[in-house]
N, C-alpha and C. Protein backbone atom coordinates (compact mmCIF):
# COMPACT_ATOMS: atom_id res chain seq x y z
N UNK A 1 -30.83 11.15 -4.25
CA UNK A 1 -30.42 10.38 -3.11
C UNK A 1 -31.00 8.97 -3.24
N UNK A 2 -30.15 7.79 -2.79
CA UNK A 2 -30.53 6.54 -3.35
C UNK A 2 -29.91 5.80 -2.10
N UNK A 3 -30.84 4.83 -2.02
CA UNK A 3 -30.42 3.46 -0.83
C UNK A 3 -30.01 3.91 0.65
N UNK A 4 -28.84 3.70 1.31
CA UNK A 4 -28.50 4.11 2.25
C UNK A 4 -28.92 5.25 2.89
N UNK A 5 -28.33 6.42 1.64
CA UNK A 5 -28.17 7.96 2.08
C UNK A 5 -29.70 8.04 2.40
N UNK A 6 -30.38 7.79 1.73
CA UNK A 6 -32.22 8.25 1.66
C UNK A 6 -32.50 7.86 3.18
N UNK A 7 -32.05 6.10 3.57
CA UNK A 7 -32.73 5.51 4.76
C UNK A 7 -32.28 6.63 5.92
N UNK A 8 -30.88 6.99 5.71
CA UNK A 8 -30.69 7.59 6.55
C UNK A 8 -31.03 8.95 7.29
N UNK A 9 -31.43 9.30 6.13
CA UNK A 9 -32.15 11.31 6.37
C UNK A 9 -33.92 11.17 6.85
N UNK A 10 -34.43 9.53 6.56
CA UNK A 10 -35.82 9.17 6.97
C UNK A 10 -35.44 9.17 8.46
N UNK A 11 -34.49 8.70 9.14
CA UNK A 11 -34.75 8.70 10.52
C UNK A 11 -34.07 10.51 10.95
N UNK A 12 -34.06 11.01 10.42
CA UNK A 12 -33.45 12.18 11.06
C UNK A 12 -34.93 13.41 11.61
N UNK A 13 -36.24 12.72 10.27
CA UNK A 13 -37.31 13.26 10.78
C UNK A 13 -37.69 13.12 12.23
N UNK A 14 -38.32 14.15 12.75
CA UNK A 14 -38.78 14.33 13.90
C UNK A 14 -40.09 14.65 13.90
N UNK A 15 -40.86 14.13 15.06
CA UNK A 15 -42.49 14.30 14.69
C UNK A 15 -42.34 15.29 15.67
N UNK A 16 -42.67 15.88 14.87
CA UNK A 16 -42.95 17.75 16.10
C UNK A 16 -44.15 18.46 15.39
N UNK A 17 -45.32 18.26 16.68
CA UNK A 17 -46.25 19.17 16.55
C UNK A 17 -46.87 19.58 18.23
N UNK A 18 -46.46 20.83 18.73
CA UNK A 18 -46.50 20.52 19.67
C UNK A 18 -48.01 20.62 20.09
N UNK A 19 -48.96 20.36 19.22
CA UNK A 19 -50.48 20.26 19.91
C UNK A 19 -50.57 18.09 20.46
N UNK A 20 -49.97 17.64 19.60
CA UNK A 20 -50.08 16.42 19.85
C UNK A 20 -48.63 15.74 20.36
N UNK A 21 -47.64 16.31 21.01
CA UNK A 21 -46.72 16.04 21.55
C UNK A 21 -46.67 14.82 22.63
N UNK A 22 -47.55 15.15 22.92
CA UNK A 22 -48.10 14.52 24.90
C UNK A 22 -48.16 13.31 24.54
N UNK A 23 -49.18 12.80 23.29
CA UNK A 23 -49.52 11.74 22.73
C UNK A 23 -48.99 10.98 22.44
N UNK A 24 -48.23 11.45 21.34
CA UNK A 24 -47.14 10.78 20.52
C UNK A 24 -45.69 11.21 20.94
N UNK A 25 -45.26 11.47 21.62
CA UNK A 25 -43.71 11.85 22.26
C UNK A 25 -43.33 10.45 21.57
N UNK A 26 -42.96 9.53 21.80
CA UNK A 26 -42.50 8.40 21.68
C UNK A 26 -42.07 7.69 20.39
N UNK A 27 -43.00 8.18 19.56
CA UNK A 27 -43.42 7.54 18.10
C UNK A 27 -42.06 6.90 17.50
N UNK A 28 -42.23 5.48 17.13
CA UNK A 28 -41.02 5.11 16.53
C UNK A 28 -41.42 4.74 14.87
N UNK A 29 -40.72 5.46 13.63
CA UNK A 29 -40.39 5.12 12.41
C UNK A 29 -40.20 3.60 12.43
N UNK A 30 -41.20 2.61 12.06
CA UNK A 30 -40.58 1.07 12.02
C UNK A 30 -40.27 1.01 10.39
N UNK A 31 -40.83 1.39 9.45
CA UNK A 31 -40.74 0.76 8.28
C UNK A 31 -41.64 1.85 6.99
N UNK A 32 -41.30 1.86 5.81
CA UNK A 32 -41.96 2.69 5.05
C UNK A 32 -42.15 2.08 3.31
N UNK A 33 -43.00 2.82 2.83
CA UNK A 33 -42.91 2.08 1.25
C UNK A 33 -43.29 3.64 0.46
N UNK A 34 -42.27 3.58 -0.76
CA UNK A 34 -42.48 4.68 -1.64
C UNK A 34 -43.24 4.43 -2.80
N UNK A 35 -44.42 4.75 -2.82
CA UNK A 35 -45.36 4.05 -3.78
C UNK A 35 -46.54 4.89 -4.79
N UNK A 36 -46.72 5.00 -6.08
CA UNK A 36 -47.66 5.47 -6.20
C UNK A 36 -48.91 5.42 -5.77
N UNK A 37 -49.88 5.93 -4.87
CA UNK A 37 -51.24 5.59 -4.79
C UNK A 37 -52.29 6.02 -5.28
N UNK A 38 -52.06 7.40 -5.88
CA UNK A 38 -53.11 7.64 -6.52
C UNK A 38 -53.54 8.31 -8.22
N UNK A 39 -52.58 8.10 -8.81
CA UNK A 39 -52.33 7.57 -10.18
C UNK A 39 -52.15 9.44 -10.39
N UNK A 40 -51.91 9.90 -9.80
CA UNK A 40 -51.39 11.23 -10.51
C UNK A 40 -49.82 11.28 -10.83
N UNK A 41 -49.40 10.08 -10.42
CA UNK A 41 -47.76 10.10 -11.19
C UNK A 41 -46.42 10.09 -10.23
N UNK A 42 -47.17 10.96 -9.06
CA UNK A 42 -45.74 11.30 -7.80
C UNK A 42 -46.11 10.29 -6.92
N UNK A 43 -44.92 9.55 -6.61
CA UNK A 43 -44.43 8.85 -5.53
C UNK A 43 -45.18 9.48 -4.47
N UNK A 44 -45.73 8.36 -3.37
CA UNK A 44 -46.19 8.77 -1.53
C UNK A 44 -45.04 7.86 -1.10
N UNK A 45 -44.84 8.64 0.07
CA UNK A 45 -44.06 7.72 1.27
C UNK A 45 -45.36 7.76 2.23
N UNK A 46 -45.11 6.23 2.52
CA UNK A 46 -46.32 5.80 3.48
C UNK A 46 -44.72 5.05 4.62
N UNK A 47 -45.46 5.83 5.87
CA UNK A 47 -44.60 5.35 7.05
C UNK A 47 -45.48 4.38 7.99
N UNK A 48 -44.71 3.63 8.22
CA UNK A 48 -45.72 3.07 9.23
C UNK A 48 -45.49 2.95 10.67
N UNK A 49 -45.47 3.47 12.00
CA UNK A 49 -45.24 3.89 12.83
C UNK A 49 -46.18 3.41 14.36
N UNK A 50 -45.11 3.38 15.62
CA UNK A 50 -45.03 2.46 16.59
C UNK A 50 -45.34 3.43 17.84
N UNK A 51 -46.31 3.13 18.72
CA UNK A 51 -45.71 3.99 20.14
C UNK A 51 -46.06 3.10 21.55
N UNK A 52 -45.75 3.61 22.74
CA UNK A 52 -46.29 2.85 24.06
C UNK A 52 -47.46 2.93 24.16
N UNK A 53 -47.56 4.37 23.59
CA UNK A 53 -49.08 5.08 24.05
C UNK A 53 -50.28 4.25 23.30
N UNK A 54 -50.01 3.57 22.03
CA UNK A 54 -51.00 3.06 21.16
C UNK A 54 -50.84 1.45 21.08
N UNK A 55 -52.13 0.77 20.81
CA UNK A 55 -52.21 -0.45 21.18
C UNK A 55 -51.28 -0.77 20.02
N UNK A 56 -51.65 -0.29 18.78
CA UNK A 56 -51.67 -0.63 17.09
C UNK A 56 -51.16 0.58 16.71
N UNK A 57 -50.07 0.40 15.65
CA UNK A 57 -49.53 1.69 15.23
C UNK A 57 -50.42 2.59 13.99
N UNK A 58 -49.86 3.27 13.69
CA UNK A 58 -50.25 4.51 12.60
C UNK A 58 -49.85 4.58 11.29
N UNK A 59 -50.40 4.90 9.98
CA UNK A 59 -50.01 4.74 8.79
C UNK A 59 -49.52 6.40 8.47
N UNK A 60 -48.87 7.66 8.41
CA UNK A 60 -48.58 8.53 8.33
C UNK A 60 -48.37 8.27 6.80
N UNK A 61 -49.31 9.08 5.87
CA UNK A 61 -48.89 8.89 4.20
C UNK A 61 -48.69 10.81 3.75
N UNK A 62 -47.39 10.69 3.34
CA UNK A 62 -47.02 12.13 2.91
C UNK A 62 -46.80 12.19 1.44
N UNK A 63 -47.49 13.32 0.78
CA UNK A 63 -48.12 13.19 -0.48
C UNK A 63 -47.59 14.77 -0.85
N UNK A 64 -47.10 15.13 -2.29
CA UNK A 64 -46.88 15.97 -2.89
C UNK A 64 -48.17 16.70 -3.72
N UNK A 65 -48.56 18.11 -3.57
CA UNK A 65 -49.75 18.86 -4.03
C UNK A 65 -48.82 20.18 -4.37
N UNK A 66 -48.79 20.18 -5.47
CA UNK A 66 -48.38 21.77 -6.44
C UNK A 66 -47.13 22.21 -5.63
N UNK A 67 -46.05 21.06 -5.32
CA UNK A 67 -44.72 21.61 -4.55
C UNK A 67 -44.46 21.59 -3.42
N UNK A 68 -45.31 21.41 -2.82
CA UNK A 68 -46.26 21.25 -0.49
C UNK A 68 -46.19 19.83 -0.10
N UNK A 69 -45.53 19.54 0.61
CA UNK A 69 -45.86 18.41 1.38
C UNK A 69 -47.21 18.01 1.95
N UNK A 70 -47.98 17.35 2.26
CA UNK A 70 -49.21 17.15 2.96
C UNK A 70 -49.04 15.77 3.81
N UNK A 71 -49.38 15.53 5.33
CA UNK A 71 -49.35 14.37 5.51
C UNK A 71 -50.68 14.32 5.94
N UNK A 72 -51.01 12.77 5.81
CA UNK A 72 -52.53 12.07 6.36
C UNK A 72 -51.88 11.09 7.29
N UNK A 73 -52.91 10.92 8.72
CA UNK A 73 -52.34 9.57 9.49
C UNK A 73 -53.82 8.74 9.62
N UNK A 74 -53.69 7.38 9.47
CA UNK A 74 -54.85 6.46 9.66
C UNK A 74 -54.11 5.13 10.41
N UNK A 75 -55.23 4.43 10.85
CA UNK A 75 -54.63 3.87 12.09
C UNK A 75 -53.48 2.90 11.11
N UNK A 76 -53.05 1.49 11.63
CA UNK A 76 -52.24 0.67 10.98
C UNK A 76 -52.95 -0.20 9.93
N UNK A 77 -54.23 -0.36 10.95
CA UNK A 77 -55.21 -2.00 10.39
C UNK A 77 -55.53 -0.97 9.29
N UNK A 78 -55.64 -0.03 8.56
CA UNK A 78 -56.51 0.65 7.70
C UNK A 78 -55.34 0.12 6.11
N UNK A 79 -53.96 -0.11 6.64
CA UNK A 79 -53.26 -0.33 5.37
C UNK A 79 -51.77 -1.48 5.83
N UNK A 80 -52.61 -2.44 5.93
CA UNK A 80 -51.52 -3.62 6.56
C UNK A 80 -50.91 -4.11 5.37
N UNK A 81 -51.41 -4.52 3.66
CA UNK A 81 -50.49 -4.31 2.96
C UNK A 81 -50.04 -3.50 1.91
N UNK A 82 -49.60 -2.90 0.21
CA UNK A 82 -49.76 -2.17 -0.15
C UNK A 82 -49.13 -2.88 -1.84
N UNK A 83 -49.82 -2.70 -2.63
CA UNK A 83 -49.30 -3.90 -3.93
C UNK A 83 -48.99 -2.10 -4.83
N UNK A 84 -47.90 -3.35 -5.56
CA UNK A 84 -47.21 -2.77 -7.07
C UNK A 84 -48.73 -1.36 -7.54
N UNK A 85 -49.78 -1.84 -7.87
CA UNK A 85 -50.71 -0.98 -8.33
C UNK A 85 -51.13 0.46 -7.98
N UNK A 86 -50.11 0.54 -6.54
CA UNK A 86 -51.01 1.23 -5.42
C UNK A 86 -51.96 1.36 -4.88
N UNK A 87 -52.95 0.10 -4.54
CA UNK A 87 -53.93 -0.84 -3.87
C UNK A 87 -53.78 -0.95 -2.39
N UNK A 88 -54.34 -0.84 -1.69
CA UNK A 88 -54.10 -1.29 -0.22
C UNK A 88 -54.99 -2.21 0.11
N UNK A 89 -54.66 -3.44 1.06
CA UNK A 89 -55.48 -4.28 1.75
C UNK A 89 -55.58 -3.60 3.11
N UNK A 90 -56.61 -3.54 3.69
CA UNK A 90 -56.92 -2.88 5.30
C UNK A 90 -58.23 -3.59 5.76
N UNK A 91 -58.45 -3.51 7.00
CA UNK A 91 -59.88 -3.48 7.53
C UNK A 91 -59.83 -1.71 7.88
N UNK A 92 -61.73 -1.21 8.30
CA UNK A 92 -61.95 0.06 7.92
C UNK A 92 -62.57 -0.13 9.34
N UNK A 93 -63.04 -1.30 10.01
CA UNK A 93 -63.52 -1.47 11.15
C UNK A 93 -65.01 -2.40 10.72
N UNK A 94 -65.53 -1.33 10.17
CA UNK A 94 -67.30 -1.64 9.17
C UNK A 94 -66.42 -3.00 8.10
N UNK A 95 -65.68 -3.33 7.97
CA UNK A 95 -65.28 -4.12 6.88
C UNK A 95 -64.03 -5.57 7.48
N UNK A 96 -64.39 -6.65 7.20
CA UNK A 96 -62.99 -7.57 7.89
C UNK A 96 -61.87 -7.27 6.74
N UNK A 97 -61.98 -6.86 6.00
CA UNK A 97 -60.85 -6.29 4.72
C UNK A 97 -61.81 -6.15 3.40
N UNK A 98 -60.50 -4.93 3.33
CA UNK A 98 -61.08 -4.48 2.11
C UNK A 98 -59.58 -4.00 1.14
N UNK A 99 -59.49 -4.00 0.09
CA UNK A 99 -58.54 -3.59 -0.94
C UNK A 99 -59.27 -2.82 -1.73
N UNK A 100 -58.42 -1.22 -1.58
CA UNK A 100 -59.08 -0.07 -2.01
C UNK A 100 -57.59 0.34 -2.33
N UNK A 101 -58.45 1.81 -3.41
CA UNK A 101 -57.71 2.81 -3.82
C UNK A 101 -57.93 4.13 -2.96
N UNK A 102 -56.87 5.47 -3.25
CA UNK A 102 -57.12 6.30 -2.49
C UNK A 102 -56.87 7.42 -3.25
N UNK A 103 -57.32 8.40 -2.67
CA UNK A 103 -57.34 10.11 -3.42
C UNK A 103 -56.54 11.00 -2.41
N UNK A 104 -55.25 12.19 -2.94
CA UNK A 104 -55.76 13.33 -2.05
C UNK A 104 -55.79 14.72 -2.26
N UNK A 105 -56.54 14.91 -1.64
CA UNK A 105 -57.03 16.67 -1.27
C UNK A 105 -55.59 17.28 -0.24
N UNK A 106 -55.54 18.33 -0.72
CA UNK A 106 -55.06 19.02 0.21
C UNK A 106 -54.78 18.88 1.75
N UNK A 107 -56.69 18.82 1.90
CA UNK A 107 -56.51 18.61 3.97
C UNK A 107 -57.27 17.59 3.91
N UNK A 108 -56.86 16.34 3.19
CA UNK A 108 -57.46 15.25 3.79
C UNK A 108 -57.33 14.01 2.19
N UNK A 109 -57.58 13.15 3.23
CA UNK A 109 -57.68 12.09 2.10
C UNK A 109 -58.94 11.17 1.93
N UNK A 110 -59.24 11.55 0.59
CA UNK A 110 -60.50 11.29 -0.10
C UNK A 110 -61.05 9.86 -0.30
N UNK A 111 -62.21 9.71 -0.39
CA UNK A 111 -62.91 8.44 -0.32
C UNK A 111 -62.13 7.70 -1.32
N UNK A 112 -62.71 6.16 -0.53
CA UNK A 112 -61.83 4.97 -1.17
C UNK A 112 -62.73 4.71 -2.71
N UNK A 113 -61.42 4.25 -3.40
CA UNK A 113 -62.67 3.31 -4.59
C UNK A 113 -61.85 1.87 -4.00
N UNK A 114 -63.09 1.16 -3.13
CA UNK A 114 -63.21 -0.42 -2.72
C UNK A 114 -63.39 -1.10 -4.24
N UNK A 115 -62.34 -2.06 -4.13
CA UNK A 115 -62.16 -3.10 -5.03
C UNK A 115 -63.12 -4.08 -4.75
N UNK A 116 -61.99 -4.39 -3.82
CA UNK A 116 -62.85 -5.86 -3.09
C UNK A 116 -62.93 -5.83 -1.54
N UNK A 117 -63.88 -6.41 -1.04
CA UNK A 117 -63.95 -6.08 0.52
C UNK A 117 -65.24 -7.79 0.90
N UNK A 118 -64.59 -7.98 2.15
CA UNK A 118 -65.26 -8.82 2.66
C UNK A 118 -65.84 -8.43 4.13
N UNK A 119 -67.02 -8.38 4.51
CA UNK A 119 -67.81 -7.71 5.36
C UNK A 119 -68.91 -8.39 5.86
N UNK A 120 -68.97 -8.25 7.46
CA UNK A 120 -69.78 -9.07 8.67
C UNK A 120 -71.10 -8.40 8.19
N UNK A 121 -71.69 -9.01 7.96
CA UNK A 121 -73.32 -8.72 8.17
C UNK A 121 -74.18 -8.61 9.34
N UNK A 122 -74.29 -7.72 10.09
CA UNK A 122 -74.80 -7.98 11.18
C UNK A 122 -76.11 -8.57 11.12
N UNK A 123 -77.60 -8.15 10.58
CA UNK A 123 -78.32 -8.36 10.81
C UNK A 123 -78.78 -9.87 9.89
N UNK A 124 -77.67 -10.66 9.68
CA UNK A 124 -77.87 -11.99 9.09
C UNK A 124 -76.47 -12.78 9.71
N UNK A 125 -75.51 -12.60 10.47
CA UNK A 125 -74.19 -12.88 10.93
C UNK A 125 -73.85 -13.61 9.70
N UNK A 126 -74.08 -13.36 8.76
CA UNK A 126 -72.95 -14.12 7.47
C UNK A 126 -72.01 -13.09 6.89
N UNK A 127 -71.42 -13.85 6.23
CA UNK A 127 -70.02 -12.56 5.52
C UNK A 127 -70.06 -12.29 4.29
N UNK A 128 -70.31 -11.04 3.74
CA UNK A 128 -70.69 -10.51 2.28
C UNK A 128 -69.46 -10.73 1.53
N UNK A 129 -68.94 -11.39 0.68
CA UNK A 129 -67.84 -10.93 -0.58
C UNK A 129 -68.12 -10.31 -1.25
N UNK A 130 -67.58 -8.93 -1.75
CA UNK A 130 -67.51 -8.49 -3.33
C UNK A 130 -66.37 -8.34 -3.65
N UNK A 131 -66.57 -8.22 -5.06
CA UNK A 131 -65.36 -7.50 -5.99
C UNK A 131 -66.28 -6.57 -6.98
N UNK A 132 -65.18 -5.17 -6.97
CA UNK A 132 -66.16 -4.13 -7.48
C UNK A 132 -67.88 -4.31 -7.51
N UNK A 133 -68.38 -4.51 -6.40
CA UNK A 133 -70.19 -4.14 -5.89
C UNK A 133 -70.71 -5.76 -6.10
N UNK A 134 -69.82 -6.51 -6.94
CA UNK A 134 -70.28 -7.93 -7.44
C UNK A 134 -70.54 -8.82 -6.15
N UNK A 135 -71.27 -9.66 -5.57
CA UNK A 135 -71.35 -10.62 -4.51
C UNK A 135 -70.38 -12.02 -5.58
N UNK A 136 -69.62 -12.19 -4.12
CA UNK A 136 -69.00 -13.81 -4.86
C UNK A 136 -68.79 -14.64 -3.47
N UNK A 137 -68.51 -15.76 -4.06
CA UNK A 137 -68.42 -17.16 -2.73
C UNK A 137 -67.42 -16.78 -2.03
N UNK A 138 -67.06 -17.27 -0.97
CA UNK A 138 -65.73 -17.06 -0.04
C UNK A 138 -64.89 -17.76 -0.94
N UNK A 139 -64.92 -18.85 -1.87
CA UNK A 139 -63.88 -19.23 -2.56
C UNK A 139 -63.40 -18.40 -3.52
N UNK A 140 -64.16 -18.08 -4.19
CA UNK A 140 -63.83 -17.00 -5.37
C UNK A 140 -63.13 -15.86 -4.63
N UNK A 141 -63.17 -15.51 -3.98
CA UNK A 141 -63.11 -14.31 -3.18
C UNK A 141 -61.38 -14.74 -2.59
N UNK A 142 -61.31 -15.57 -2.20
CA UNK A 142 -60.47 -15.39 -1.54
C UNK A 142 -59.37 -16.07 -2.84
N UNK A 143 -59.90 -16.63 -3.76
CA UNK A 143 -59.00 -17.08 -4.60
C UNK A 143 -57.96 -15.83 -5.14
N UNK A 144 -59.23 -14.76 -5.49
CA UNK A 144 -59.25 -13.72 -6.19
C UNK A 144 -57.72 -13.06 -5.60
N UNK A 145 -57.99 -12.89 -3.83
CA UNK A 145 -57.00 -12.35 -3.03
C UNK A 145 -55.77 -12.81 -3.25
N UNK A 146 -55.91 -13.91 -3.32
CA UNK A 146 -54.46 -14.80 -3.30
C UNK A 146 -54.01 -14.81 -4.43
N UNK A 147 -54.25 -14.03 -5.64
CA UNK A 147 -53.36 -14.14 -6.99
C UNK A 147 -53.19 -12.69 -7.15
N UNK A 148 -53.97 -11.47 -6.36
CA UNK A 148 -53.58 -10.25 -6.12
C UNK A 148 -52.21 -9.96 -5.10
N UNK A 149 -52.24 -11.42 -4.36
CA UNK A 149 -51.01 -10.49 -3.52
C UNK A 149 -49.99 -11.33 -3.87
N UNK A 150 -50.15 -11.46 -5.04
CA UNK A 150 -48.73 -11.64 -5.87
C UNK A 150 -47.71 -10.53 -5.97
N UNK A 151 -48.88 -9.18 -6.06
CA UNK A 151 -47.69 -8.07 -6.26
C UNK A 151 -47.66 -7.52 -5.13
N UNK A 152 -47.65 -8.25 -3.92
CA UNK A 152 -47.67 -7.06 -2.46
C UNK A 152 -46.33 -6.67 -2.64
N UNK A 153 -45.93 -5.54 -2.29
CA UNK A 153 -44.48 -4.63 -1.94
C UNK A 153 -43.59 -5.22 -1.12
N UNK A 154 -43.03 -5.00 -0.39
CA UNK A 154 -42.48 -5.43 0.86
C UNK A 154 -41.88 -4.34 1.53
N UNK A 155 -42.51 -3.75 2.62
CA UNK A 155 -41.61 -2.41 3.05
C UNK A 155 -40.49 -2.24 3.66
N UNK A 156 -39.63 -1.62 3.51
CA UNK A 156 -38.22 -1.07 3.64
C UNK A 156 -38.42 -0.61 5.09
N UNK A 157 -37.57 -1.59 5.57
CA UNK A 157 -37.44 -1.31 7.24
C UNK A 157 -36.59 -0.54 7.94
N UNK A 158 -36.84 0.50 8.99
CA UNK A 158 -35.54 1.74 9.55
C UNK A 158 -34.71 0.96 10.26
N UNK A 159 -33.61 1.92 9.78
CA UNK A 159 -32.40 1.35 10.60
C UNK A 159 -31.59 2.19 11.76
């Protein structure tokens, strides 16, 4: 299934669970990207998703394990963009952004390997840069960013 036909059987999903119904009744499919993320070879669909009930939407990432569907949901800010590599840029909350990789398990999805992340220091109010554990200037740092999101994706919006 290719282009059209595909977009079209994505909105036919229905979020039905009725422990979290109440919550999410509403939930709207805005947009999705089919992407490798974690280098075992199979495509994730990462959805990214809208409601009244929530200030900020939801990242719903559904992942293939030995034939099984599995989904993970994390808030939006956790994966605002998503590059060619299968890399994500997010804040984590503890972090003003970070570009990480991801793992998954079965019932859950496994710690990040942080690339690069830029982070509030509380007990000095200055802002830490790294890349892989390295400290660098806000210039370097952000240079760094800006020739990485050369390969951001662009996600495929519902119709």
């Amino acid at each position: 299934m290719t282009g059209k036909e595909e977009d079209k059987n994505l909105n036919r999903v229905k979020y039905e669970n009725s422990d979290i119904n109440d919550t999410y009744s509403n939930v709207s499919w805005l947009m999705y990207y089919v992407v490798e993320l974690d280098g075992d070879g199979i495509n994730e669909l990462m959805v990214i998703t809208s409601s009244p009930e929530m200030i900020e939407g939801n990242t719903i990432y559904f992942h293939v394990i030995e034939g099984v569907v599995y989904a993970y949901q994390s808030c939006y800010r956790a994966a605002t963009s998503v590059h060619l590599d299968g890399s994500l840029w997010g804040s984590s909350g503890a972090s003003d952004g970070q570009l990480y990789k991801v793992k998954f398990d079965k019932n859950q999805m496994k710690d990040k390997e942080i690339i690069a992340e830029s982070r509030f220091l509380i007990t000095s109010g200055d802002v830490e840069y790294t890349f892989k554990g390295e400290i660098f200037s806000e210039e370097e740092f952000f240079e760094f960013i800006k020739e990485y999101n050369k390969n951001e994706l662009q996600p495929k919006l519902m119709k």
